[in-house]
PDB file of N, CA and C in Angstrom:
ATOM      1  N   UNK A   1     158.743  67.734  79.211  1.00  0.00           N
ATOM      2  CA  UNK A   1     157.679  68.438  79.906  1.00  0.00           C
ATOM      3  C   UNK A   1     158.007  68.502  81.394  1.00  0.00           C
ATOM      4  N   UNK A   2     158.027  69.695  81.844  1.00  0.00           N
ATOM      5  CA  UNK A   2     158.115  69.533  83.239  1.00  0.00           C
ATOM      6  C   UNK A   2     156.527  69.574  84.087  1.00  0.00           C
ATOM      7  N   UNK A   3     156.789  68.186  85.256  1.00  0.00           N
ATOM      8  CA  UNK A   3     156.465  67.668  86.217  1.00  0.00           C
ATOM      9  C   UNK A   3     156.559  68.215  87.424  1.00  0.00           C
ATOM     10  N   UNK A   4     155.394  68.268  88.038  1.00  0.00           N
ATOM     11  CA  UNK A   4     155.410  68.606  89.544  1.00  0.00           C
ATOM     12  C   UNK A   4     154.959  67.287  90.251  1.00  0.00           C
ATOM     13  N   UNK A   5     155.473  66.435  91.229  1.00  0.00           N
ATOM     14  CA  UNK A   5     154.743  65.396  92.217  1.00  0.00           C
ATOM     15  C   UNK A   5     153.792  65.800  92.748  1.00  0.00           C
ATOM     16  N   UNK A   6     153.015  65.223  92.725  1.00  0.00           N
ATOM     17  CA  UNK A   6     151.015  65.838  93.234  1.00  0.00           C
ATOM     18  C   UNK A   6     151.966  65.819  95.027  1.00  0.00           C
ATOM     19  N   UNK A   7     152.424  65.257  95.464  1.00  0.00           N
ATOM     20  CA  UNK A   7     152.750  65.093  96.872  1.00  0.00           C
ATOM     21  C   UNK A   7     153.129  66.356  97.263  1.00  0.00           C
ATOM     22  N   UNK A   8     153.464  67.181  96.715  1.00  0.00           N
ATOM     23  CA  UNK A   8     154.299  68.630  96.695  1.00  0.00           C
ATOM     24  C   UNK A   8     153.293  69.687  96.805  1.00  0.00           C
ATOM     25  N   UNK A   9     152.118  69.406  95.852  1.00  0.00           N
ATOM     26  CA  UNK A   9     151.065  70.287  95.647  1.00  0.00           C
ATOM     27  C   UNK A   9     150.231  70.531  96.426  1.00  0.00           C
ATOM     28  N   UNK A  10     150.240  70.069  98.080  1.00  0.00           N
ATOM     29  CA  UNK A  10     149.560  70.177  99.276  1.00  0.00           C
ATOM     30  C   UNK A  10     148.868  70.991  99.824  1.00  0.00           C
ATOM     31  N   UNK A  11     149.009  72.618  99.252  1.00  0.00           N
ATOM     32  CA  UNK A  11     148.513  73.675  99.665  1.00  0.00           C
ATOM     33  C   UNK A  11     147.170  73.965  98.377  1.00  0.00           C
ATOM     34  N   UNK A  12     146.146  74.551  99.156  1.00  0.00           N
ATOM     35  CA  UNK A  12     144.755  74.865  98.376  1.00  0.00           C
ATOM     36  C   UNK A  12     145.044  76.436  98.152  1.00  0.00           C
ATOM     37  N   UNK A  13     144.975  76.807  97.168  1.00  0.00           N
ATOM     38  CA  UNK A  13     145.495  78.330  96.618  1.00  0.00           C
ATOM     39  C   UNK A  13     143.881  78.613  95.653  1.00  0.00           C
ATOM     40  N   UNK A  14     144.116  80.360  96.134  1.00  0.00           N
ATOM     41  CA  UNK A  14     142.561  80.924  95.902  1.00  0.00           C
ATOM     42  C   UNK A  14     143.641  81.826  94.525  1.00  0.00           C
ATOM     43  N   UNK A  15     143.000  81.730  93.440  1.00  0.00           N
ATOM     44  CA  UNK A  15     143.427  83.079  92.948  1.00  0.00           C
ATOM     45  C   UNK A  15     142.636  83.923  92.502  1.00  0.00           C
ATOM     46  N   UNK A  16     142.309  85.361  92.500  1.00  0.00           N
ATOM     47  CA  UNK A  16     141.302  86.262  92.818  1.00  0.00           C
ATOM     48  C   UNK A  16     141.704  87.105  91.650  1.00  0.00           C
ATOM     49  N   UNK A  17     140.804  88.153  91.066  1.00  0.00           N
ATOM     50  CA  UNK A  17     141.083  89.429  90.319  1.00  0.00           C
ATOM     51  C   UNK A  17     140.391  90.100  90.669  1.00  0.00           C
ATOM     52  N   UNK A  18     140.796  91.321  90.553  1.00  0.00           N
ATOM     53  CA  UNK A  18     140.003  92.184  91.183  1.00  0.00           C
ATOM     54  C   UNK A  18     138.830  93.021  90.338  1.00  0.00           C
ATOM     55  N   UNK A  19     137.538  93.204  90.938  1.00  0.00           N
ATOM     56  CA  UNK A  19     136.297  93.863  90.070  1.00  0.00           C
ATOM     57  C   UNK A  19     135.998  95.112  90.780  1.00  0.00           C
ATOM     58  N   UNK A  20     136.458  95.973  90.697  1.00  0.00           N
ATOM     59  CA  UNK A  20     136.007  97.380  91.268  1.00  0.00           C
ATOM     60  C   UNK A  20     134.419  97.631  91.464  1.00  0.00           C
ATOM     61  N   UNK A  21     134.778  98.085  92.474  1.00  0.00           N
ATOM     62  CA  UNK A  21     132.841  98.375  92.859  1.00  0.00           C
ATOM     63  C   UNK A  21     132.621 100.003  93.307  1.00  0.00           C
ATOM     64  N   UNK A  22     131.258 100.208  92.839  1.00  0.00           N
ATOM     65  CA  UNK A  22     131.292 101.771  93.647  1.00  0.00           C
ATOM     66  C   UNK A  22     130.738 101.842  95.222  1.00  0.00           C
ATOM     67  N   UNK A  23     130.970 101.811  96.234  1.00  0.00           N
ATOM     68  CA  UNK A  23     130.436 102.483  97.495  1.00  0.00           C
ATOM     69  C   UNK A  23     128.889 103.375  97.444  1.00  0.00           C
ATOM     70  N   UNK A  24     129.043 103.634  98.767  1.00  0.00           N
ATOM     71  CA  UNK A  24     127.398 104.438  98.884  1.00  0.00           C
ATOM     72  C   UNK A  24     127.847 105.881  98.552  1.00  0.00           C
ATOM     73  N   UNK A  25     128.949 106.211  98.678  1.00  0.00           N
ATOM     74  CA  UNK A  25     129.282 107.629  98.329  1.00  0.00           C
ATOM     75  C   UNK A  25     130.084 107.436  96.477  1.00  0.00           C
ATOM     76  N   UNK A  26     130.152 106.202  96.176  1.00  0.00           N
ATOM     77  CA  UNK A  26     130.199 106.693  94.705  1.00  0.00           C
ATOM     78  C   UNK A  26     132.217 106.518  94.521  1.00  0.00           C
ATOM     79  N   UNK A  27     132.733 106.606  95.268  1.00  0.00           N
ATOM     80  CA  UNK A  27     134.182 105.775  95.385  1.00  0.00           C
ATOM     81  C   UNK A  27     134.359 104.377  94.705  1.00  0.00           C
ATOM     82  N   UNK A  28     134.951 104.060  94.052  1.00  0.00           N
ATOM     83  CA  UNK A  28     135.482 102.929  93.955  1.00  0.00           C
ATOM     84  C   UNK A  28     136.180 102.012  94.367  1.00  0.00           C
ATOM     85  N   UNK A  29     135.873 100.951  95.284  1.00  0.00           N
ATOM     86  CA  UNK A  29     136.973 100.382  96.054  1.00  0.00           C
ATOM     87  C   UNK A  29     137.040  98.835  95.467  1.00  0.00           C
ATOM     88  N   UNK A  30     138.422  98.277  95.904  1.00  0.00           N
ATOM     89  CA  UNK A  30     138.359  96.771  95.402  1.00  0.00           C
ATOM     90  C   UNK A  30     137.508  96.133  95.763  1.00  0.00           C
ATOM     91  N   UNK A  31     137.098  95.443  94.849  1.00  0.00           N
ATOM     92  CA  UNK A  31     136.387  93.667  95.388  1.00  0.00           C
ATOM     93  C   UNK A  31     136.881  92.952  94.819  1.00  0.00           C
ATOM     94  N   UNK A  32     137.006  91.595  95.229  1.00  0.00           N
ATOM     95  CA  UNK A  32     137.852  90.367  94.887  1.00  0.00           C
ATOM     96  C   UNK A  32     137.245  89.235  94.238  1.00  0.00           C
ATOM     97  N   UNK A  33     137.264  88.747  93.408  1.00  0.00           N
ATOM     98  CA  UNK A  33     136.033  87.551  92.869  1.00  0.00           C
ATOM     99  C   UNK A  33     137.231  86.364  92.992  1.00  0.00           C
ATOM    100  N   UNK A  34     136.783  85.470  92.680  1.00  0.00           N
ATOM    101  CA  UNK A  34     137.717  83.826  92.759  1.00  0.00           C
ATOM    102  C   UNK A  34     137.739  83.760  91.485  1.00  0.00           C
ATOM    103  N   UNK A  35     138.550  83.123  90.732  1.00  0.00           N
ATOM    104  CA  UNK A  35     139.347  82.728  89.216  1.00  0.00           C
ATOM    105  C   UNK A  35     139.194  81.368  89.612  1.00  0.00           C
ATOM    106  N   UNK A  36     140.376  80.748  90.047  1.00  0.00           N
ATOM    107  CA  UNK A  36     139.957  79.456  90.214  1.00  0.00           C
ATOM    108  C   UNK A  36     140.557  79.013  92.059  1.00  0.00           C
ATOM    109  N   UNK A  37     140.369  77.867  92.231  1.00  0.00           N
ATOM    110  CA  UNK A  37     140.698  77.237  93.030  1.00  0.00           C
ATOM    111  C   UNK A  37     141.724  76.121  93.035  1.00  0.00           C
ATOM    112  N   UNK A  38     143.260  75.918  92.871  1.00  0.00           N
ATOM    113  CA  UNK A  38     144.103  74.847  92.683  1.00  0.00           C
ATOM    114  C   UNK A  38     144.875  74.451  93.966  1.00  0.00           C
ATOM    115  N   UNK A  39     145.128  73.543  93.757  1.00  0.00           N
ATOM    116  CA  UNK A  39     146.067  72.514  94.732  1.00  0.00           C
ATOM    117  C   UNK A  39     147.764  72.956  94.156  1.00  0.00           C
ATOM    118  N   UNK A  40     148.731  73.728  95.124  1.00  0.00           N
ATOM    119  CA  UNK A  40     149.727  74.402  94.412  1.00  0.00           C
ATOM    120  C   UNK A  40     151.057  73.879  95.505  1.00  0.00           C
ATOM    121  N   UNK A  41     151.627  74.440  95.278  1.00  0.00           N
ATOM    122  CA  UNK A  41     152.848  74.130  96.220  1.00  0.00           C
ATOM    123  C   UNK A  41     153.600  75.707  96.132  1.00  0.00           C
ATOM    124  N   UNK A  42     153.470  75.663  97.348  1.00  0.00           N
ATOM    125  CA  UNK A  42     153.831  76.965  97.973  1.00  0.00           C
ATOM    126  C   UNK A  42     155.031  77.197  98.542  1.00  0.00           C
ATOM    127  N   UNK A  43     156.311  77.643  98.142  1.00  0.00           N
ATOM    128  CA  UNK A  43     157.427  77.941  99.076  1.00  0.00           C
ATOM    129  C   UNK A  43     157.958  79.239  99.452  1.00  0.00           C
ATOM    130  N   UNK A  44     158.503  79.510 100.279  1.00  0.00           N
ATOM    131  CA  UNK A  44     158.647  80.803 101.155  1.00  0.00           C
ATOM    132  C   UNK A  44     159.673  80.873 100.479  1.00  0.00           C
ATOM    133  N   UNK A  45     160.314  82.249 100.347  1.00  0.00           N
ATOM    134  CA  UNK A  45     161.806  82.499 100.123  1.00  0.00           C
ATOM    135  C   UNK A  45     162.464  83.189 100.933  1.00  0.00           C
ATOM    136  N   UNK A  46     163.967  82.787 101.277  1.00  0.00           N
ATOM    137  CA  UNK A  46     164.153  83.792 101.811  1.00  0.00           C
ATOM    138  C   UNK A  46     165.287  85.054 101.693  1.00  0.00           C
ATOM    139  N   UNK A  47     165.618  85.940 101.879  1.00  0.00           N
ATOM    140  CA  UNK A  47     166.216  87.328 101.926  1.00  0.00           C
ATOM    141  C   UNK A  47     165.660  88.256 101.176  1.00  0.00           C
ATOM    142  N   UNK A  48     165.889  89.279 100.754  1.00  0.00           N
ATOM    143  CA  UNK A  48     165.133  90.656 100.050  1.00  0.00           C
ATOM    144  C   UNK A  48     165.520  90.448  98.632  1.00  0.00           C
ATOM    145  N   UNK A  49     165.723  89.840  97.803  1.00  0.00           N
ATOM    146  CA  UNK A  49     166.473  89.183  96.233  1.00  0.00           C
ATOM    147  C   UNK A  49     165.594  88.050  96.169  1.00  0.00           C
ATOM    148  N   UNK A  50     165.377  87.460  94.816  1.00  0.00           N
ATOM    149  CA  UNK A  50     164.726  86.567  94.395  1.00  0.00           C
ATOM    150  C   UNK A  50     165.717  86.534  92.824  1.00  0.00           C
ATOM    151  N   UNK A  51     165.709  85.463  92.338  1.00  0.00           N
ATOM    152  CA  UNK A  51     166.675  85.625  90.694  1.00  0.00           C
ATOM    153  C   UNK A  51     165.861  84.405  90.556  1.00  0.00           C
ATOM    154  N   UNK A  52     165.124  84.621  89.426  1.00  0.00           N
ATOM    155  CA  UNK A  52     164.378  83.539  88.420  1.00  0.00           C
ATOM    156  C   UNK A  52     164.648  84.059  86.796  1.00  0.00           C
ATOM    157  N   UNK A  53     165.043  83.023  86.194  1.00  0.00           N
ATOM    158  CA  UNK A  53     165.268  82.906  84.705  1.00  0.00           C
ATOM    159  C   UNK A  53     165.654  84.590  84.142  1.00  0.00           C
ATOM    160  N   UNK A  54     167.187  84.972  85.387  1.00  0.00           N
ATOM    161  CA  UNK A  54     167.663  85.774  84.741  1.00  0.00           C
ATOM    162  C   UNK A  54     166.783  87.592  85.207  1.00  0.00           C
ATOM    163  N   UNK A  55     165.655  87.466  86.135  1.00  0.00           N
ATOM    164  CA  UNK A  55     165.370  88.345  86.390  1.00  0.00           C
ATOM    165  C   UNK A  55     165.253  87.945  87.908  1.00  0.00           C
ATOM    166  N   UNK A  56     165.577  89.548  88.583  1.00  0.00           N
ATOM    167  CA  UNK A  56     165.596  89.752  89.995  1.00  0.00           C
ATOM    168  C   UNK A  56     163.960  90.470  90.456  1.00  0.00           C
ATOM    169  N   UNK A  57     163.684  89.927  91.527  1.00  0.00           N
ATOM    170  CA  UNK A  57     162.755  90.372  92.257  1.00  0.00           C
ATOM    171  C   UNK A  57     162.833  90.729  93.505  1.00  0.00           C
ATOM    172  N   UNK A  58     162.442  91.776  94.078  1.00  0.00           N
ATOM    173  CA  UNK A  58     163.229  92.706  95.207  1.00  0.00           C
ATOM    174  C   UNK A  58     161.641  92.566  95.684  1.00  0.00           C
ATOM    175  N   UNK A  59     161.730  92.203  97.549  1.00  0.00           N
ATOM    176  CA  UNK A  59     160.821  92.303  98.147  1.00  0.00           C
ATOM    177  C   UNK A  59     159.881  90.907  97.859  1.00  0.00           C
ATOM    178  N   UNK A  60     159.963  89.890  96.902  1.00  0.00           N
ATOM    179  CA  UNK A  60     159.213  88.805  96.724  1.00  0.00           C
ATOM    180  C   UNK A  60     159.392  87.969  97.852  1.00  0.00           C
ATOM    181  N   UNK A  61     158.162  87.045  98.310  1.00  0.00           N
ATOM    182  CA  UNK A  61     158.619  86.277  99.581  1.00  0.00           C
ATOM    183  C   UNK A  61     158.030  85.080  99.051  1.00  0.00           C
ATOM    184  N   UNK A  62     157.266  84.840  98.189  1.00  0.00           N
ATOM    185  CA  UNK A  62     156.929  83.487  98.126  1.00  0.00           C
ATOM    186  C   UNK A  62     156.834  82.935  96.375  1.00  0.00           C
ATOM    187  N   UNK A  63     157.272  81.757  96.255  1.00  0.00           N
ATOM    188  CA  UNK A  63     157.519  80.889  94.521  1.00  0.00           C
ATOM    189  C   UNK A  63     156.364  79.567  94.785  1.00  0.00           C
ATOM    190  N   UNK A  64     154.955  80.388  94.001  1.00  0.00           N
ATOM    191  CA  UNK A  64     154.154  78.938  93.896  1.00  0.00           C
ATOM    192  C   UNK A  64     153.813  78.692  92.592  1.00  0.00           C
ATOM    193  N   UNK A  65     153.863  77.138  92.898  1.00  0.00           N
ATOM    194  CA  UNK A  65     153.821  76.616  91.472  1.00  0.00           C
ATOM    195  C   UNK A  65     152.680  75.642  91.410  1.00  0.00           C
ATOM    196  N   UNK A  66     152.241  75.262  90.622  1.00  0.00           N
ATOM    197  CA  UNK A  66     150.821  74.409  90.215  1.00  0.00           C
ATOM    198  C   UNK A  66     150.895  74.333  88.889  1.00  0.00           C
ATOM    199  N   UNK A  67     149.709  73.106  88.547  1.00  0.00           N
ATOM    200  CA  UNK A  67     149.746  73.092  87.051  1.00  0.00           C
ATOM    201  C   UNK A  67     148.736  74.338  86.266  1.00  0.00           C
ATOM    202  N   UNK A  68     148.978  73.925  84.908  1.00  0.00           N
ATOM    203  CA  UNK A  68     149.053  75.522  84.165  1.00  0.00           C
ATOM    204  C   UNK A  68     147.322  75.868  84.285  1.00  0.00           C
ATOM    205  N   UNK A  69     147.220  77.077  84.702  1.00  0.00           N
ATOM    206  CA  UNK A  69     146.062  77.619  84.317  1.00  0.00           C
ATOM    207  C   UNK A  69     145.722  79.227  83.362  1.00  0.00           C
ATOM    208  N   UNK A  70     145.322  79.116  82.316  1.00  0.00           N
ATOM    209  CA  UNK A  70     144.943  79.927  81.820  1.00  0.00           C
ATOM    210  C   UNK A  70     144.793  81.673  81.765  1.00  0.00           C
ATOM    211  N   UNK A  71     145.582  82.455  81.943  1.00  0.00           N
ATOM    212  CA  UNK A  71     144.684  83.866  82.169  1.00  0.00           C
ATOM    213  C   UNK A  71     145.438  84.364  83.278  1.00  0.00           C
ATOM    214  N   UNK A  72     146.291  83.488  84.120  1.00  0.00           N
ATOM    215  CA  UNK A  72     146.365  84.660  85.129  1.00  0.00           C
ATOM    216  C   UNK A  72     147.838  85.095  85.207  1.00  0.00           C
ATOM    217  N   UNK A  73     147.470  86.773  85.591  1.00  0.00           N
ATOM    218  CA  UNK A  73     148.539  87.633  85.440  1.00  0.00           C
ATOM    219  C   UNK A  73     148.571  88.307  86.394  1.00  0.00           C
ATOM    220  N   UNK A  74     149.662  89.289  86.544  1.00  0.00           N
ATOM    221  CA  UNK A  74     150.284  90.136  87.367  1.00  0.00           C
ATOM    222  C   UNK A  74     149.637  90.754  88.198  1.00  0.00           C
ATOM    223  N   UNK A  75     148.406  91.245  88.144  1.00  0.00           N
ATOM    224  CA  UNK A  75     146.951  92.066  88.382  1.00  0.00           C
ATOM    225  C   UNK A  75     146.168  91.280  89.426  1.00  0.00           C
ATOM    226  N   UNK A  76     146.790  90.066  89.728  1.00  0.00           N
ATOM    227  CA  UNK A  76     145.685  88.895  90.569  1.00  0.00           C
ATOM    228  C   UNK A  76     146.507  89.181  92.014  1.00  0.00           C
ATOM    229  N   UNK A  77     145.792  88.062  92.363  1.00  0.00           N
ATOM    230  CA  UNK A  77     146.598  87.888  93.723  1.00  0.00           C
ATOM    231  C   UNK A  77     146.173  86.477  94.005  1.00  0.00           C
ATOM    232  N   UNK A  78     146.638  85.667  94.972  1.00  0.00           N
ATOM    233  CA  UNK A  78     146.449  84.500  95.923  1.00  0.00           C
ATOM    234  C   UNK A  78     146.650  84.679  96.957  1.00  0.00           C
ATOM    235  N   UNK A  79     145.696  83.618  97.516  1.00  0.00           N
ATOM    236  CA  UNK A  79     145.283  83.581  99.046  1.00  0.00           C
ATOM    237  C   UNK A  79     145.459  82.083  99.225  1.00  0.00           C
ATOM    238  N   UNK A  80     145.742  81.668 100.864  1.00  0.00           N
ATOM    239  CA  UNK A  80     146.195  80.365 100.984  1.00  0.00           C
ATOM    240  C   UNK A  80     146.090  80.655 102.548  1.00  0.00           C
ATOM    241  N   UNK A  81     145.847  79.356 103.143  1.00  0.00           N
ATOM    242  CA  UNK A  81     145.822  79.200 104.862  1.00  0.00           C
ATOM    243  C   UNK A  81     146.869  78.360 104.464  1.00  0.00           C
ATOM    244  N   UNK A  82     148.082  78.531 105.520  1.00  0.00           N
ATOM    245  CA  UNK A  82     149.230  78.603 105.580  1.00  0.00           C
ATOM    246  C   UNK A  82     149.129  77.428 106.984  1.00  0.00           C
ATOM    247  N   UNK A  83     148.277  77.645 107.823  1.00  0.00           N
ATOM    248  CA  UNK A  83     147.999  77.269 108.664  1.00  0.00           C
ATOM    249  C   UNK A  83     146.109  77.840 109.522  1.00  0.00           C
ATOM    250  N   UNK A  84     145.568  76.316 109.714  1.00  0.00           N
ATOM    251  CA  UNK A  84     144.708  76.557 110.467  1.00  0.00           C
ATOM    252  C   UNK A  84     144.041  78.053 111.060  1.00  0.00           C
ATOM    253  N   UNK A  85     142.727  78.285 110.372  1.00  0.00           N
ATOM    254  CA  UNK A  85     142.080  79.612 110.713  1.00  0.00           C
ATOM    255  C   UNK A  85     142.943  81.509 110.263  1.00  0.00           C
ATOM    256  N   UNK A  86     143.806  80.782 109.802  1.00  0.00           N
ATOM    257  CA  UNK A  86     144.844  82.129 109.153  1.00  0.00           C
ATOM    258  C   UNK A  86     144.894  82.315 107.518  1.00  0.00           C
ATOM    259  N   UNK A  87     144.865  83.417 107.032  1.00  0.00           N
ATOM    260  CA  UNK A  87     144.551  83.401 105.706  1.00  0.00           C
ATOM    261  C   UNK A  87     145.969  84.588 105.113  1.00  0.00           C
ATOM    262  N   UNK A  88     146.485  84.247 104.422  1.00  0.00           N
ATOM    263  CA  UNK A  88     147.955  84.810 103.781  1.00  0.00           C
ATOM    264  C   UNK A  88     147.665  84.848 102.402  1.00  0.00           C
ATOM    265  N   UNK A  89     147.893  86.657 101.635  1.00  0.00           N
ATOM    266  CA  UNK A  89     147.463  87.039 100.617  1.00  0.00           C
ATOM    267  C   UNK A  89     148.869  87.163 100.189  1.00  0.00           C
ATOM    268  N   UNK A  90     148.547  87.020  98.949  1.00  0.00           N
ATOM    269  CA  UNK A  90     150.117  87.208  98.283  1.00  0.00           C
ATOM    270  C   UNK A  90     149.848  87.985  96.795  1.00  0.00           C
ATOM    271  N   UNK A  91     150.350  89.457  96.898  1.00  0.00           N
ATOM    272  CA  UNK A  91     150.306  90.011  95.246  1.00  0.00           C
ATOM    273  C   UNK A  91     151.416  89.251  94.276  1.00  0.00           C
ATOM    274  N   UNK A  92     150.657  88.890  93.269  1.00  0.00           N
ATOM    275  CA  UNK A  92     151.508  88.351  92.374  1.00  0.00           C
ATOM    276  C   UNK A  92     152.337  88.870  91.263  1.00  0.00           C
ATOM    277  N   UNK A  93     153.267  88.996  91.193  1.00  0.00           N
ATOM    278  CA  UNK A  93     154.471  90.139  90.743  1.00  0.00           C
ATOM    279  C   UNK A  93     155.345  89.210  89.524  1.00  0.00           C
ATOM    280  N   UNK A  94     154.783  88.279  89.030  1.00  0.00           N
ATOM    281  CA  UNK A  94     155.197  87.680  87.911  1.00  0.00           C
ATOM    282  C   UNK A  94     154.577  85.965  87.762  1.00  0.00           C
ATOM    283  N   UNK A  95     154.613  85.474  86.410  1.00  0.00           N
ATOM    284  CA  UNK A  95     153.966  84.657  85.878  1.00  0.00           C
ATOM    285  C   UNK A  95     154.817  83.851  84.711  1.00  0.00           C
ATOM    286  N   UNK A  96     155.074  82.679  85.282  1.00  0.00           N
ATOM    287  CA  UNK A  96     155.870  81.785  84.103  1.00  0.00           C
ATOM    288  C   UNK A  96     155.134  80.621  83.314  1.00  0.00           C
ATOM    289  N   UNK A  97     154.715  80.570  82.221  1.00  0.00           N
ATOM    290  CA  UNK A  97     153.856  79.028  81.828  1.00  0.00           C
ATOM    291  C   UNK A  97     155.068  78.528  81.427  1.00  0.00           C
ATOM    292  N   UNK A  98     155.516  77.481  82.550  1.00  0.00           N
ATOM    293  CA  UNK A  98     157.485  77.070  82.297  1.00  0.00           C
ATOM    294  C   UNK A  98     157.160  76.073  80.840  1.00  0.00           C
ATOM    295  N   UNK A  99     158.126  76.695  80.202  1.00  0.00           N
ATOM    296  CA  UNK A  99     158.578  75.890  78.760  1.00  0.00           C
ATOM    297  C   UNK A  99     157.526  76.072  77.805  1.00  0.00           C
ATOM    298  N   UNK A 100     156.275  77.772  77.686  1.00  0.00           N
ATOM    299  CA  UNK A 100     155.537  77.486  77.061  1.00  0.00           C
ATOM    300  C   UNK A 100     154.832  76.562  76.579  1.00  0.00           C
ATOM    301  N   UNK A 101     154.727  75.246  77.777  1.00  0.00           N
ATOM    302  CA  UNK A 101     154.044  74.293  77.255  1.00  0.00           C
ATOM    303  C   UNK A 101     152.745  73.791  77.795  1.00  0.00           C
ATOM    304  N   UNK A 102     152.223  75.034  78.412  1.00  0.00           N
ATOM    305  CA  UNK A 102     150.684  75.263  79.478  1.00  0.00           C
ATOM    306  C   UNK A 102     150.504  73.493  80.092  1.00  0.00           C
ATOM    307  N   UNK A 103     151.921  73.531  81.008  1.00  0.00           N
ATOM    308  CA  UNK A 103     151.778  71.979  81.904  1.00  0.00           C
ATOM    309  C   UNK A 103     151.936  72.656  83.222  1.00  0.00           C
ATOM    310  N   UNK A 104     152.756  73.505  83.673  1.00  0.00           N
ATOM    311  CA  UNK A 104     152.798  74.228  84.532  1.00  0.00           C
ATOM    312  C   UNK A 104     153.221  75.943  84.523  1.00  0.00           C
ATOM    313  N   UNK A 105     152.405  76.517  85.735  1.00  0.00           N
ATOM    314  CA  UNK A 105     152.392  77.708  86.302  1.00  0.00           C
ATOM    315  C   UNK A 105     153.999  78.383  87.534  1.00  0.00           C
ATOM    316  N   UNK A 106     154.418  78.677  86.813  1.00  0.00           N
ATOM    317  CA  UNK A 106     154.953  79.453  88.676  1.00  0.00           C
ATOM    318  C   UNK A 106     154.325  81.088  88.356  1.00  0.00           C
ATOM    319  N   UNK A 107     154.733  81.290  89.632  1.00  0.00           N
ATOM    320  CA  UNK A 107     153.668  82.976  90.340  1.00  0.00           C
ATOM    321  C   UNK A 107     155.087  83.140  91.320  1.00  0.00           C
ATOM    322  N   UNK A 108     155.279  84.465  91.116  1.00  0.00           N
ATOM    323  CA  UNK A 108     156.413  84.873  92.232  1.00  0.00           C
ATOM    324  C   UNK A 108     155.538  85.844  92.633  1.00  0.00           C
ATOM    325  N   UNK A 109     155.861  85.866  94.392  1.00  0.00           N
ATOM    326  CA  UNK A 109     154.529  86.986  94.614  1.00  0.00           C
ATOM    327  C   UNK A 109     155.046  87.284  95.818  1.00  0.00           C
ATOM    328  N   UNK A 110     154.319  88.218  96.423  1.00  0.00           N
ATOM    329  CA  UNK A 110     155.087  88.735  97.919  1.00  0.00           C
ATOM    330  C   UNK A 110     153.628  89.899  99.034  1.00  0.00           C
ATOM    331  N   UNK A 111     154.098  88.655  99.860  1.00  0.00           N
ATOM    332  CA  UNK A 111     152.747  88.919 101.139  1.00  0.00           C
ATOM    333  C   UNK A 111     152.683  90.484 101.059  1.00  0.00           C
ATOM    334  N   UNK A 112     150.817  90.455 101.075  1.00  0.00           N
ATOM    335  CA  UNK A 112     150.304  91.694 100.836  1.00  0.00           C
ATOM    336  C   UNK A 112     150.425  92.233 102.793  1.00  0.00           C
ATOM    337  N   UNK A 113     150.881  93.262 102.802  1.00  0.00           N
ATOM    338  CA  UNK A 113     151.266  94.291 104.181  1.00  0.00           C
ATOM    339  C   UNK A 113     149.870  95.104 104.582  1.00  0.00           C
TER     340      UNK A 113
END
């Protein structure tokens, strides 16, 4: 079974889906609800390439991992203060439950512009 050290898991990660809403003119725009709230470990990557288990990800900037939660997919996003009063969204662009054995999550994802 793979293990993450709780010491690692330092960062508080929001993960959100999105619920479409209509406006006063009848548009649909995003709204964001909370899924859950976990304690994750967050690492930056760096150059324009990412290679996880054989697949490349172009434009990904960040690999967070936490233990396994249920449900979430490609369609979400996370949010995380990175630092004091600053808030960093990240679309999530893939989803591993490593070793099919719902002990842990990774999310490859890349800061929303």
């Amino acid at each position: 079974m793979a293990t993450i050290p709780s010491g690692k898991m330092r960062h508080k990660v929001r993960i959100e889906y999105n619920t479409p809403s209509q406006n006063s003119v009848g548009e649909f725009v995003d709204s964001w609800s909370q899924k859950v709230s976990v304690f994750a470990q967050v690492r930056a990557v760096s150059g324009g390439e990412l290679d996880l288990n054989d697949q490349r990800f172009l434009n990904s900037t960040h690999i967070i991992t936490t233990h396994w939660v249920p449900g979430v997919t490609e369609e979400m996003r996370a949010k995380w203060n990175p630092v004091p009063g600053s808030t960093t969204t990240l679309n999530i662009d893939y989803t591993e439950n490593v070793n099919e054995e719902n002990h842990t999550l990774i999310m490859v994802a890349r800061r929303q512009q």
